[in-house]
PDB file of N, CA and C in Angstrom:
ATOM      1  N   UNK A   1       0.852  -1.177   0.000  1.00  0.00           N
ATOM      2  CA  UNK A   1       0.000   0.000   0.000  1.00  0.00           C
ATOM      3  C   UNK A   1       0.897   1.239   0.000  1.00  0.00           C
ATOM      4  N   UNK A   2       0.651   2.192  -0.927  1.00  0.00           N
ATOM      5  CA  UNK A   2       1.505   2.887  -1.114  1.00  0.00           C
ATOM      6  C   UNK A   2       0.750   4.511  -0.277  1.00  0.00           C
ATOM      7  N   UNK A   3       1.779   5.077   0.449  1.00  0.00           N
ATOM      8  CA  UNK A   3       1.147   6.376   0.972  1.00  0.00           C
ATOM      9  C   UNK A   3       1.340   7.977   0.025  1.00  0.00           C
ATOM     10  N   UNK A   4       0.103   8.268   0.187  1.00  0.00           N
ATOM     11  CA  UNK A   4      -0.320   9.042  -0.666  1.00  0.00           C
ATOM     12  C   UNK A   4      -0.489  10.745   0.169  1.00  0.00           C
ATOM     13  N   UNK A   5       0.637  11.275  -0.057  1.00  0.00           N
ATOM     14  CA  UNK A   5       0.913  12.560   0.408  1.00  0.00           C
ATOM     15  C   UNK A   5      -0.274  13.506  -0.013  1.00  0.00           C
ATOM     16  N   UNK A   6      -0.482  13.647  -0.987  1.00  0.00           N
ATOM     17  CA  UNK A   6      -1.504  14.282  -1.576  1.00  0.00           C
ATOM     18  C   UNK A   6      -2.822  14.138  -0.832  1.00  0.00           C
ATOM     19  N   UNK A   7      -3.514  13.015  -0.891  1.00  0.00           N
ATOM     20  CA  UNK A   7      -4.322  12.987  -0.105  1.00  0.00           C
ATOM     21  C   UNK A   7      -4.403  12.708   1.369  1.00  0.00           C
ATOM     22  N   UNK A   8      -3.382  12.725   1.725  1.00  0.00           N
ATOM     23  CA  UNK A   8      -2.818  13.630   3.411  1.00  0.00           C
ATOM     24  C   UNK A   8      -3.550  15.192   3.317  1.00  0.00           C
ATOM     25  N   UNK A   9      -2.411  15.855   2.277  1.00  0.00           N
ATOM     26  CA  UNK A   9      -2.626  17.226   2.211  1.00  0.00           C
ATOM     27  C   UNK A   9      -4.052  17.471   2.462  1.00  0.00           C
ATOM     28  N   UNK A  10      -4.793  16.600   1.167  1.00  0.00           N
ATOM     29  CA  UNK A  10      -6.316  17.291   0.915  1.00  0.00           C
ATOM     30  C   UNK A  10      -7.268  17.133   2.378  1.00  0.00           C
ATOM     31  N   UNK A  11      -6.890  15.395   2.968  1.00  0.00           N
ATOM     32  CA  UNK A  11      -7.528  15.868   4.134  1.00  0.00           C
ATOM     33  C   UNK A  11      -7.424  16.828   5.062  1.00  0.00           C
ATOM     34  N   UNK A  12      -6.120  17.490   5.273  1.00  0.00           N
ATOM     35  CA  UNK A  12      -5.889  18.406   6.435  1.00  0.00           C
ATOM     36  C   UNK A  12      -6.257  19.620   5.837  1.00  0.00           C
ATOM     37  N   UNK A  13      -6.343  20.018   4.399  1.00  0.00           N
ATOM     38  CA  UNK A  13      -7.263  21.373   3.882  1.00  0.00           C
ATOM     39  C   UNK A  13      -8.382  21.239   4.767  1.00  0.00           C
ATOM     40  N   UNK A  14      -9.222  19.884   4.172  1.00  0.00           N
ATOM     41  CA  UNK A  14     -10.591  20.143   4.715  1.00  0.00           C
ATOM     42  C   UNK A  14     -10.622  20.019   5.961  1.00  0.00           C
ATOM     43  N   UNK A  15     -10.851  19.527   7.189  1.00  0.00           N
ATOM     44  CA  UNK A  15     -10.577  19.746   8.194  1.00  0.00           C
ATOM     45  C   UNK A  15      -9.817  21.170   8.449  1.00  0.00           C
ATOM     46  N   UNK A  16      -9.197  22.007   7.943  1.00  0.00           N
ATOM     47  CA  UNK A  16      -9.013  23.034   8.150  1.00  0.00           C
ATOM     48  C   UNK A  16      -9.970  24.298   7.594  1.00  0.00           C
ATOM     49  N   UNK A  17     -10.524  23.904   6.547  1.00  0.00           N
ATOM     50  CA  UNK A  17     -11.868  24.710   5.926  1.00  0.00           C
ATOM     51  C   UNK A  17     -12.871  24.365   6.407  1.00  0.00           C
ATOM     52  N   UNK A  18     -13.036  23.133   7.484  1.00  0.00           N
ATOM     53  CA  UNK A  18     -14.337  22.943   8.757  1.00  0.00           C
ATOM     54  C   UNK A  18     -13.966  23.849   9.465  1.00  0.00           C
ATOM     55  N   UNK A  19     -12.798  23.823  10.160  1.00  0.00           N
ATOM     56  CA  UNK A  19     -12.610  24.508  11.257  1.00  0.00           C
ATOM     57  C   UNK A  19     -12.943  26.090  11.376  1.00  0.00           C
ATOM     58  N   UNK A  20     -12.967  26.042   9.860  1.00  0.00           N
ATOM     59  CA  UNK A  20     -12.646  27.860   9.363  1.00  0.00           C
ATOM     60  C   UNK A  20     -14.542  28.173   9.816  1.00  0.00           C
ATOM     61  N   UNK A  21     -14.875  27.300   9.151  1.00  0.00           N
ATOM     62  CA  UNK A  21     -16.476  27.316   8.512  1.00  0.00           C
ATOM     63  C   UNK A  21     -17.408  27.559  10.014  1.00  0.00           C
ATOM     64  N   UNK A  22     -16.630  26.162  10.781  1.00  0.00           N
ATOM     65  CA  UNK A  22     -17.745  26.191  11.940  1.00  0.00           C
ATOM     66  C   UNK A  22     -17.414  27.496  12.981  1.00  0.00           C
ATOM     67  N   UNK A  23     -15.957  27.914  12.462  1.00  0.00           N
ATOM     68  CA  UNK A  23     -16.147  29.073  14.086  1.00  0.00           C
ATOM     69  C   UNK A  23     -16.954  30.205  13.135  1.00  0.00           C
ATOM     70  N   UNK A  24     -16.930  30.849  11.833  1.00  0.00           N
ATOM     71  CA  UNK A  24     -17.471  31.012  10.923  1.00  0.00           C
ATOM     72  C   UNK A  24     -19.070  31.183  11.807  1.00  0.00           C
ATOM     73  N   UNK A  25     -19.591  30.008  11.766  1.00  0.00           N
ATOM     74  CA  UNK A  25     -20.891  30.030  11.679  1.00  0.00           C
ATOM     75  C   UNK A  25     -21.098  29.734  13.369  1.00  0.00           C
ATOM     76  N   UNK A  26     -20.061  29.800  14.049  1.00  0.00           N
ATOM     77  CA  UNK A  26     -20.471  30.699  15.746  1.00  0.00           C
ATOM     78  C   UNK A  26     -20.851  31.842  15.971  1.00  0.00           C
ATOM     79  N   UNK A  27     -19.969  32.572  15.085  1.00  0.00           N
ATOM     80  CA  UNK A  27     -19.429  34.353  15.137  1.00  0.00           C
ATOM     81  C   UNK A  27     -21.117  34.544  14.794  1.00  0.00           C
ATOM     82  N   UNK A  28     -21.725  34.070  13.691  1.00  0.00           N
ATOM     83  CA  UNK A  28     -22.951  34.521  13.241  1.00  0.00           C
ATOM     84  C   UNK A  28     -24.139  34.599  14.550  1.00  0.00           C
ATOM     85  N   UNK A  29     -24.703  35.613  14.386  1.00  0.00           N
ATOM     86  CA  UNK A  29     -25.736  35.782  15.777  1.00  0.00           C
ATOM     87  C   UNK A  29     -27.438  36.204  14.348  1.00  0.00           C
ATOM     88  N   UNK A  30     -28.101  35.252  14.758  1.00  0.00           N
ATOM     89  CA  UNK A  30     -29.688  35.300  14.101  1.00  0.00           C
ATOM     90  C   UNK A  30     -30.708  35.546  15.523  1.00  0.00           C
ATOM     91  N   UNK A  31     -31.035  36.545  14.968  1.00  0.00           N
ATOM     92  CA  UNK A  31     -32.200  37.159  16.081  1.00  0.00           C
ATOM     93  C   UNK A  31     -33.760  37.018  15.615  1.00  0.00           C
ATOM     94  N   UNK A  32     -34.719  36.552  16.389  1.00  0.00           N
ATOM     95  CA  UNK A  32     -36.024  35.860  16.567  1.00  0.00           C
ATOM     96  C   UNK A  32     -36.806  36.222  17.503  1.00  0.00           C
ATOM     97  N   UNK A  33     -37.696  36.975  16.820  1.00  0.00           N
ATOM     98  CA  UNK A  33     -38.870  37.863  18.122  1.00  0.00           C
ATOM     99  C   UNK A  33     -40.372  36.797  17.811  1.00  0.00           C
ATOM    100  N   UNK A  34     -41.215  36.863  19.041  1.00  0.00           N
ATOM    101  CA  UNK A  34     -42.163  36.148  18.914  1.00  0.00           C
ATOM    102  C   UNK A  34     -43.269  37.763  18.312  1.00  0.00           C
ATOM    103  N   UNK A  35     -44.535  37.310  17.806  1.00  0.00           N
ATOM    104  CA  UNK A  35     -45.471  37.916  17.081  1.00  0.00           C
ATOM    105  C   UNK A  35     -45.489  38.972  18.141  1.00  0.00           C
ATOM    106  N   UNK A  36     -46.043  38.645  18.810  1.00  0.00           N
ATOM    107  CA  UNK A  36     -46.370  39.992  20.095  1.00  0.00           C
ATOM    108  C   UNK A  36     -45.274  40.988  20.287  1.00  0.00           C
ATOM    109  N   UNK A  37     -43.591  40.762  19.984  1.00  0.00           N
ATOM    110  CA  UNK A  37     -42.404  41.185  20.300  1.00  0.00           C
ATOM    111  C   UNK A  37     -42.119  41.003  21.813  1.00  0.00           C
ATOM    112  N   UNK A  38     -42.625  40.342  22.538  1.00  0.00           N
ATOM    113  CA  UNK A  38     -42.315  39.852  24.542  1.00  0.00           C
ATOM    114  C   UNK A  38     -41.618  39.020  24.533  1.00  0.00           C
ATOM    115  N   UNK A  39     -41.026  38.395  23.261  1.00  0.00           N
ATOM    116  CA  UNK A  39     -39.900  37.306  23.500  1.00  0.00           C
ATOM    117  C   UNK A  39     -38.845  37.744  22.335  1.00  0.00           C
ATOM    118  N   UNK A  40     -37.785  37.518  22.855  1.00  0.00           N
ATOM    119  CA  UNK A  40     -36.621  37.656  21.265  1.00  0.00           C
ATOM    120  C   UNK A  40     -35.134  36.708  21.697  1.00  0.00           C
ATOM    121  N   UNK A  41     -34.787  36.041  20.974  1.00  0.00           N
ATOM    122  CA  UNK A  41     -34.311  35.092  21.103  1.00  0.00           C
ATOM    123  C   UNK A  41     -32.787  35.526  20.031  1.00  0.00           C
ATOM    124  N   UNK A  42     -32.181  35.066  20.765  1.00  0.00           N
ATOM    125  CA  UNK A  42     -30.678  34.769  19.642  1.00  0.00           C
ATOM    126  C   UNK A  42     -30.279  33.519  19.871  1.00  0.00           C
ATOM    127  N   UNK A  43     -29.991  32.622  18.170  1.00  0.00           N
ATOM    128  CA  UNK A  43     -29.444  31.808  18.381  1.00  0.00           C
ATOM    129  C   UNK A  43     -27.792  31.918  17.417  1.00  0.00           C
ATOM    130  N   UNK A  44     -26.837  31.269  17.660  1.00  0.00           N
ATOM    131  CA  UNK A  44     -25.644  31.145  16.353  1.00  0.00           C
ATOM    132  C   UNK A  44     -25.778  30.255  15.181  1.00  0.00           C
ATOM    133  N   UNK A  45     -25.003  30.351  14.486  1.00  0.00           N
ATOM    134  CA  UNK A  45     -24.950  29.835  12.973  1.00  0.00           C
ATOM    135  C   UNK A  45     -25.165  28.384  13.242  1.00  0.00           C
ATOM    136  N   UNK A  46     -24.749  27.676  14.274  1.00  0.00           N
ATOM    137  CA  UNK A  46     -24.895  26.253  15.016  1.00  0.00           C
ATOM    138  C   UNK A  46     -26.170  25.842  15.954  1.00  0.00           C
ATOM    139  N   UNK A  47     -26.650  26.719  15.636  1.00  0.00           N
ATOM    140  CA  UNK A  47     -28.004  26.587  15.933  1.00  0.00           C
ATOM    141  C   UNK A  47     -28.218  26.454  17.460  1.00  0.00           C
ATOM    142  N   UNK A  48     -27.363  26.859  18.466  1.00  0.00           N
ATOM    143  CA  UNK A  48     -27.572  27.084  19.561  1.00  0.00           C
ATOM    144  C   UNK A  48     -27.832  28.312  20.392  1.00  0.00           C
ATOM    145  N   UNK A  49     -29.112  28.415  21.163  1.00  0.00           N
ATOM    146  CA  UNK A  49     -29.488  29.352  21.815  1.00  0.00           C
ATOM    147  C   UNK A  49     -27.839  30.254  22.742  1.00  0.00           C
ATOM    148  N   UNK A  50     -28.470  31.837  21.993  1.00  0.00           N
ATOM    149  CA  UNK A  50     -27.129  32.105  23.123  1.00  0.00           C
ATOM    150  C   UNK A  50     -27.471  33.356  24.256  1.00  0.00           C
ATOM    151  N   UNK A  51     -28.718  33.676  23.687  1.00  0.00           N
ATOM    152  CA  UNK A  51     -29.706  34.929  24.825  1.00  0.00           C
ATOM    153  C   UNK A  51     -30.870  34.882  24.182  1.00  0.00           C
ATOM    154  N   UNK A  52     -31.556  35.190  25.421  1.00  0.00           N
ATOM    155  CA  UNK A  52     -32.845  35.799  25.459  1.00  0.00           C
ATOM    156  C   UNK A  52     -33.541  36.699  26.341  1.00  0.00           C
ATOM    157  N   UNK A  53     -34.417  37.518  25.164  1.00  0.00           N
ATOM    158  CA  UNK A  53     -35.151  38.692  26.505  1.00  0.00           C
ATOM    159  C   UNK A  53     -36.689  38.133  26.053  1.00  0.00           C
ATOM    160  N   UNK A  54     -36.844  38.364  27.452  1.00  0.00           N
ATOM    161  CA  UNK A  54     -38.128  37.845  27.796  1.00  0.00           C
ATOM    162  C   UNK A  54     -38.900  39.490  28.836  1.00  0.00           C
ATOM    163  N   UNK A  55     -40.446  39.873  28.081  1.00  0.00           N
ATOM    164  CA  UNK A  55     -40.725  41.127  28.743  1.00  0.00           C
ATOM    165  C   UNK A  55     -41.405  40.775  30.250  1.00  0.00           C
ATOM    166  N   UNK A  56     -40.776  41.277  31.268  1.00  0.00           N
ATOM    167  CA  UNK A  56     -41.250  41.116  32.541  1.00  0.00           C
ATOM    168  C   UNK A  56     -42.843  40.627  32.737  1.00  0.00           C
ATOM    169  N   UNK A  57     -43.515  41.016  32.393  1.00  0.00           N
ATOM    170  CA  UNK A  57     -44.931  40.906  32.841  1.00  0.00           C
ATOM    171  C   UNK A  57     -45.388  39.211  32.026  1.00  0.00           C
ATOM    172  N   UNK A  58     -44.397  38.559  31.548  1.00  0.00           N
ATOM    173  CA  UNK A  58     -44.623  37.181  31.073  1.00  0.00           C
ATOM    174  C   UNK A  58     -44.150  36.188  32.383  1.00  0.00           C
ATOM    175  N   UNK A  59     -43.112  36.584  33.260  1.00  0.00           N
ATOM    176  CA  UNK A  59     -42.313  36.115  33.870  1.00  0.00           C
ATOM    177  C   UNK A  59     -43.603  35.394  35.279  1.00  0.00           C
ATOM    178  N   UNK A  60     -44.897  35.908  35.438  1.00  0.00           N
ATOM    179  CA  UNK A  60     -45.231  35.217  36.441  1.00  0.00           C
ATOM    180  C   UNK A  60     -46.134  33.793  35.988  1.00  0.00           C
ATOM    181  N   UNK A  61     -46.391  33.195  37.271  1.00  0.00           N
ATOM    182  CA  UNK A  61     -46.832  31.826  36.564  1.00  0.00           C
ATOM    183  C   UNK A  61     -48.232  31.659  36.116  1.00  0.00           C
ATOM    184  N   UNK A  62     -49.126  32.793  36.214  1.00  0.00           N
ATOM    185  CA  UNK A  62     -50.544  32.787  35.510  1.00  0.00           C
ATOM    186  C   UNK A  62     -50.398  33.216  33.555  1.00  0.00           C
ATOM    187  N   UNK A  63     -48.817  33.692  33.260  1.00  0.00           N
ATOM    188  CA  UNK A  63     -48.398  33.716  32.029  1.00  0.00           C
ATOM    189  C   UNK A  63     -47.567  32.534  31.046  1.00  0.00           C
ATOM    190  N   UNK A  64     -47.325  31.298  31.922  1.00  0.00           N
ATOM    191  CA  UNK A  64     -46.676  30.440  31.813  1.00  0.00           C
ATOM    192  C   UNK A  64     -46.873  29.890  30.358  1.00  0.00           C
ATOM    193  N   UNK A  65     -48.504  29.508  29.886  1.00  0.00           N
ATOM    194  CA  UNK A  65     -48.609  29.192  28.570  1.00  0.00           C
ATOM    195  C   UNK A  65     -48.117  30.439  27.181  1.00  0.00           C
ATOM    196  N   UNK A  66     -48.593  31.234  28.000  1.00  0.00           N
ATOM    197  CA  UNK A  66     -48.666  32.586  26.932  1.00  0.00           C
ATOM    198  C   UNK A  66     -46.743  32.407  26.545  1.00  0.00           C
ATOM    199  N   UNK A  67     -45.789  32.686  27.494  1.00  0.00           N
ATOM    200  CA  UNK A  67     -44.341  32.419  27.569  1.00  0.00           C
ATOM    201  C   UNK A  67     -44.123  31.174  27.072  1.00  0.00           C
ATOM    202  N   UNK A  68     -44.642  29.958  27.164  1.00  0.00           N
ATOM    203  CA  UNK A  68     -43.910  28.983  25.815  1.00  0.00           C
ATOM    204  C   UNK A  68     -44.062  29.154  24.703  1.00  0.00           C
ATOM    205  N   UNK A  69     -45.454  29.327  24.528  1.00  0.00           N
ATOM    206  CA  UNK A  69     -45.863  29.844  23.015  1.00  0.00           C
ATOM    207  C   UNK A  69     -44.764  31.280  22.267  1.00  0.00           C
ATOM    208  N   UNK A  70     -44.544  32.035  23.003  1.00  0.00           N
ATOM    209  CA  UNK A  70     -43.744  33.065  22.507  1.00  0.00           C
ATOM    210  C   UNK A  70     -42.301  32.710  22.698  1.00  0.00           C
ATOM    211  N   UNK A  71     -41.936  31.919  23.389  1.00  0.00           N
ATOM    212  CA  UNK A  71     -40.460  31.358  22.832  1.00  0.00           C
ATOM    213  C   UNK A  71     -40.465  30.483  21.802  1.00  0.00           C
ATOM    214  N   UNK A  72     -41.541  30.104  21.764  1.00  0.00           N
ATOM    215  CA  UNK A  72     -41.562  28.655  20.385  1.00  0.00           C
ATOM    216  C   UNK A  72     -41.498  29.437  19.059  1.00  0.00           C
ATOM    217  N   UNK A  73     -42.092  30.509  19.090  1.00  0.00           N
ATOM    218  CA  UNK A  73     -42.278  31.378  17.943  1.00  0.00           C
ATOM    219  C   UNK A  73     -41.451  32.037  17.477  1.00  0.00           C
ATOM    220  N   UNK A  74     -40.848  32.649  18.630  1.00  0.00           N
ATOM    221  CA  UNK A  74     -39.277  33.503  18.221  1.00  0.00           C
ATOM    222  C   UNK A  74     -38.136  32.286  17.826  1.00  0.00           C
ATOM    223  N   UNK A  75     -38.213  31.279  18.584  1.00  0.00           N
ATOM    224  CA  UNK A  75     -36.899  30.454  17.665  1.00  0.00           C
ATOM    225  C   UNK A  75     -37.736  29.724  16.463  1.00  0.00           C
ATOM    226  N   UNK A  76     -38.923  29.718  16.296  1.00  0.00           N
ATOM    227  CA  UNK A  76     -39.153  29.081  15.369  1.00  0.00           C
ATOM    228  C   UNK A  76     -38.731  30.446  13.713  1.00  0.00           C
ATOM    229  N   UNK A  77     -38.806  31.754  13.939  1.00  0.00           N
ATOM    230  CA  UNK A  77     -38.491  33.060  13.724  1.00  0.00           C
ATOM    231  C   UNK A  77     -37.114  32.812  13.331  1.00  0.00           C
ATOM    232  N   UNK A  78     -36.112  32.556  14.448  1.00  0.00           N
ATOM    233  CA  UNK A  78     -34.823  32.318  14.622  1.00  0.00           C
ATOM    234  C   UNK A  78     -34.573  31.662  13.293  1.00  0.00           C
ATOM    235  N   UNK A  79     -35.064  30.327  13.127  1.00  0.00           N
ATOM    236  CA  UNK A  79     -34.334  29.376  12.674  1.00  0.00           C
ATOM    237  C   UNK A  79     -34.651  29.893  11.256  1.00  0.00           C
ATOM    238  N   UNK A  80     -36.148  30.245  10.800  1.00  0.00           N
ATOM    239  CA  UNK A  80     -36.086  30.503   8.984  1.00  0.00           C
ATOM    240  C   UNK A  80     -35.148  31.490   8.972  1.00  0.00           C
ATOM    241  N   UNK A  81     -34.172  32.454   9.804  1.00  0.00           N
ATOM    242  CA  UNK A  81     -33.840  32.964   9.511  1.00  0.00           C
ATOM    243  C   UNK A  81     -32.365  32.521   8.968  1.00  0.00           C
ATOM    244  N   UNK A  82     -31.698  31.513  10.136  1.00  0.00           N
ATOM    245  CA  UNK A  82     -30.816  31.064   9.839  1.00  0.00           C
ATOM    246  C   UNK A  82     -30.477  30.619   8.619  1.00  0.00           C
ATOM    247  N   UNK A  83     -32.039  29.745   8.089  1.00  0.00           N
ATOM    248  CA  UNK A  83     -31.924  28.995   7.362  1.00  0.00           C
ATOM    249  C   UNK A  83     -31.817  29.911   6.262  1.00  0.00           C
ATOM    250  N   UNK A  84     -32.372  31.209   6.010  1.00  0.00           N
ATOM    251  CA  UNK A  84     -32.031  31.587   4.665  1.00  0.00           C
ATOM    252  C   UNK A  84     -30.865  32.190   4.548  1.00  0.00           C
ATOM    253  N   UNK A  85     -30.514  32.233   5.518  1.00  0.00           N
ATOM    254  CA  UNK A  85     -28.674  32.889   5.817  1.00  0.00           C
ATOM    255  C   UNK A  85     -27.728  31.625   4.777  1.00  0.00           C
ATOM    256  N   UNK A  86     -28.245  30.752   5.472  1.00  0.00           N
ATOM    257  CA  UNK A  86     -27.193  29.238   5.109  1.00  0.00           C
ATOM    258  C   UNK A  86     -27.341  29.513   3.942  1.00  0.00           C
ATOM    259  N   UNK A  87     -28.319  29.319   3.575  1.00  0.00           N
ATOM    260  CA  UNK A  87     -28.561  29.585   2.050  1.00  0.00           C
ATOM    261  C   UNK A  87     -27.815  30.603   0.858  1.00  0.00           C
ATOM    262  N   UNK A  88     -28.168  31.926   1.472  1.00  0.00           N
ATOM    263  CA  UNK A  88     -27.711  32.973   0.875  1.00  0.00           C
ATOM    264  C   UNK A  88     -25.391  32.690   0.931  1.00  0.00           C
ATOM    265  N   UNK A  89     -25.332  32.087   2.339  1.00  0.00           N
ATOM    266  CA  UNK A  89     -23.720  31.811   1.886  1.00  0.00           C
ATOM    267  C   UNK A  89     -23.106  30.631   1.335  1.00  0.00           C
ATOM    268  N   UNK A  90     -24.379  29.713   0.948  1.00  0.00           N
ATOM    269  CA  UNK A  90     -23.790  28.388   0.503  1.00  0.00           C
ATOM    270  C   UNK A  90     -23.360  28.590  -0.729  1.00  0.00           C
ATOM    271  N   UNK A  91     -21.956  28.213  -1.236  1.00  0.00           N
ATOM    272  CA  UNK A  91     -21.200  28.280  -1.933  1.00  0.00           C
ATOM    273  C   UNK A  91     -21.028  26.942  -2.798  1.00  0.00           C
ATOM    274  N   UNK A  92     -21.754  26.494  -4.035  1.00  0.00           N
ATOM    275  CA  UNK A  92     -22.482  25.179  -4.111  1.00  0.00           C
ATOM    276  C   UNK A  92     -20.979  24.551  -4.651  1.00  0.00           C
ATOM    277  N   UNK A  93     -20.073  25.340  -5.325  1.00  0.00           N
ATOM    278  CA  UNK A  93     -18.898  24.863  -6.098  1.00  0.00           C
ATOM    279  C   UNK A  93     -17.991  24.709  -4.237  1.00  0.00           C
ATOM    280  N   UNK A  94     -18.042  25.514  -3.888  1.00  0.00           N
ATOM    281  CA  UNK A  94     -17.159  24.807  -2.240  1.00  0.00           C
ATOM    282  C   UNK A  94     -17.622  23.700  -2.100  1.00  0.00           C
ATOM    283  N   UNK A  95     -18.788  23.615  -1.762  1.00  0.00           N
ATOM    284  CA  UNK A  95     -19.332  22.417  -0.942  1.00  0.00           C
ATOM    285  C   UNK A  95     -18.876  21.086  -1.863  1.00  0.00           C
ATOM    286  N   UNK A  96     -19.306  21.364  -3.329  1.00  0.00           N
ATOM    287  CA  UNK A  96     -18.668  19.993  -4.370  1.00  0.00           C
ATOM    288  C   UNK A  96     -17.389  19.738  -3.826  1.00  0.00           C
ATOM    289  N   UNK A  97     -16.759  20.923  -3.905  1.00  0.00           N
ATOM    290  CA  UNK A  97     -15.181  20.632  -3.415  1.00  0.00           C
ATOM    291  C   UNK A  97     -14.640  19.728  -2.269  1.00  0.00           C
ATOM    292  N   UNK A  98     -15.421  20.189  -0.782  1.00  0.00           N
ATOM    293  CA  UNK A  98     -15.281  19.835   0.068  1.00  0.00           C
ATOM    294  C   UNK A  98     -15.971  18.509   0.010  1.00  0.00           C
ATOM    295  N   UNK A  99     -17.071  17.778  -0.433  1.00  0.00           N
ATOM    296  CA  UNK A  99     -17.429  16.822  -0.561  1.00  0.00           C
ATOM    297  C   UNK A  99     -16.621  15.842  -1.619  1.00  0.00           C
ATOM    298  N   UNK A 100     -15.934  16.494  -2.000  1.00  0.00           N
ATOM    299  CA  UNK A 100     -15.306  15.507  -3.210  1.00  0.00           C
ATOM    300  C   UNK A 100     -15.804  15.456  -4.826  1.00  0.00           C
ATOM    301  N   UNK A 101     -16.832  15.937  -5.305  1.00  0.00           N
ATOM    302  CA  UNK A 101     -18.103  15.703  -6.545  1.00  0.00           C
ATOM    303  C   UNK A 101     -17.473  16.442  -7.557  1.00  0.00           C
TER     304      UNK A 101
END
């Protein structure tokens, strides 16, 4: 079996154009308000929650339903947003690249 430098190289590109990509898509902050505007949510490019404001007068427990419903809405807000982000930077000739095609 003969070792193949080249495709050494190419793996440690990619793995290095992940690495680039995913802190990349940390740095990104997508913001998500529920209909009413009493909830707003940020999540990152990784799709993890990283704040939220929530308007005081939701915070007691006779508001409890009203407050899931308006967080469900703002990340549900959140996420088409992300998603057309991904979109708008997907780079379809990278991705061939990085996939190999």
């Amino acid at each position: 079996m003969a070792f193949n430098l080249g495709k050494v190289k190419d793996i440690y590109k990619l793995q290095k154009e992940a690495r680039a990509m995913q802190k990349k898509m940390k740095a990104l902050i997508i913001e998500g308000e529920s209909k009413d505007g009493d909830v707003v949510v940020r999540i990152n490019g990784t799709n993890e929650l990283v704040d939220m404001d929530i308007e005081d007068s939701l915070l007691s427990s006779d508001n409890k339903l009203s407050l899931i419903k308006d967080i469900k809405q703002a990340l549900k807000v959140a996420n088409k947003k992300l998603q057309r982000e991904m979109m708008k930077d997907m780079d379809m000739d990278k991705m061939r690249g990085m996939l190999g095609v």
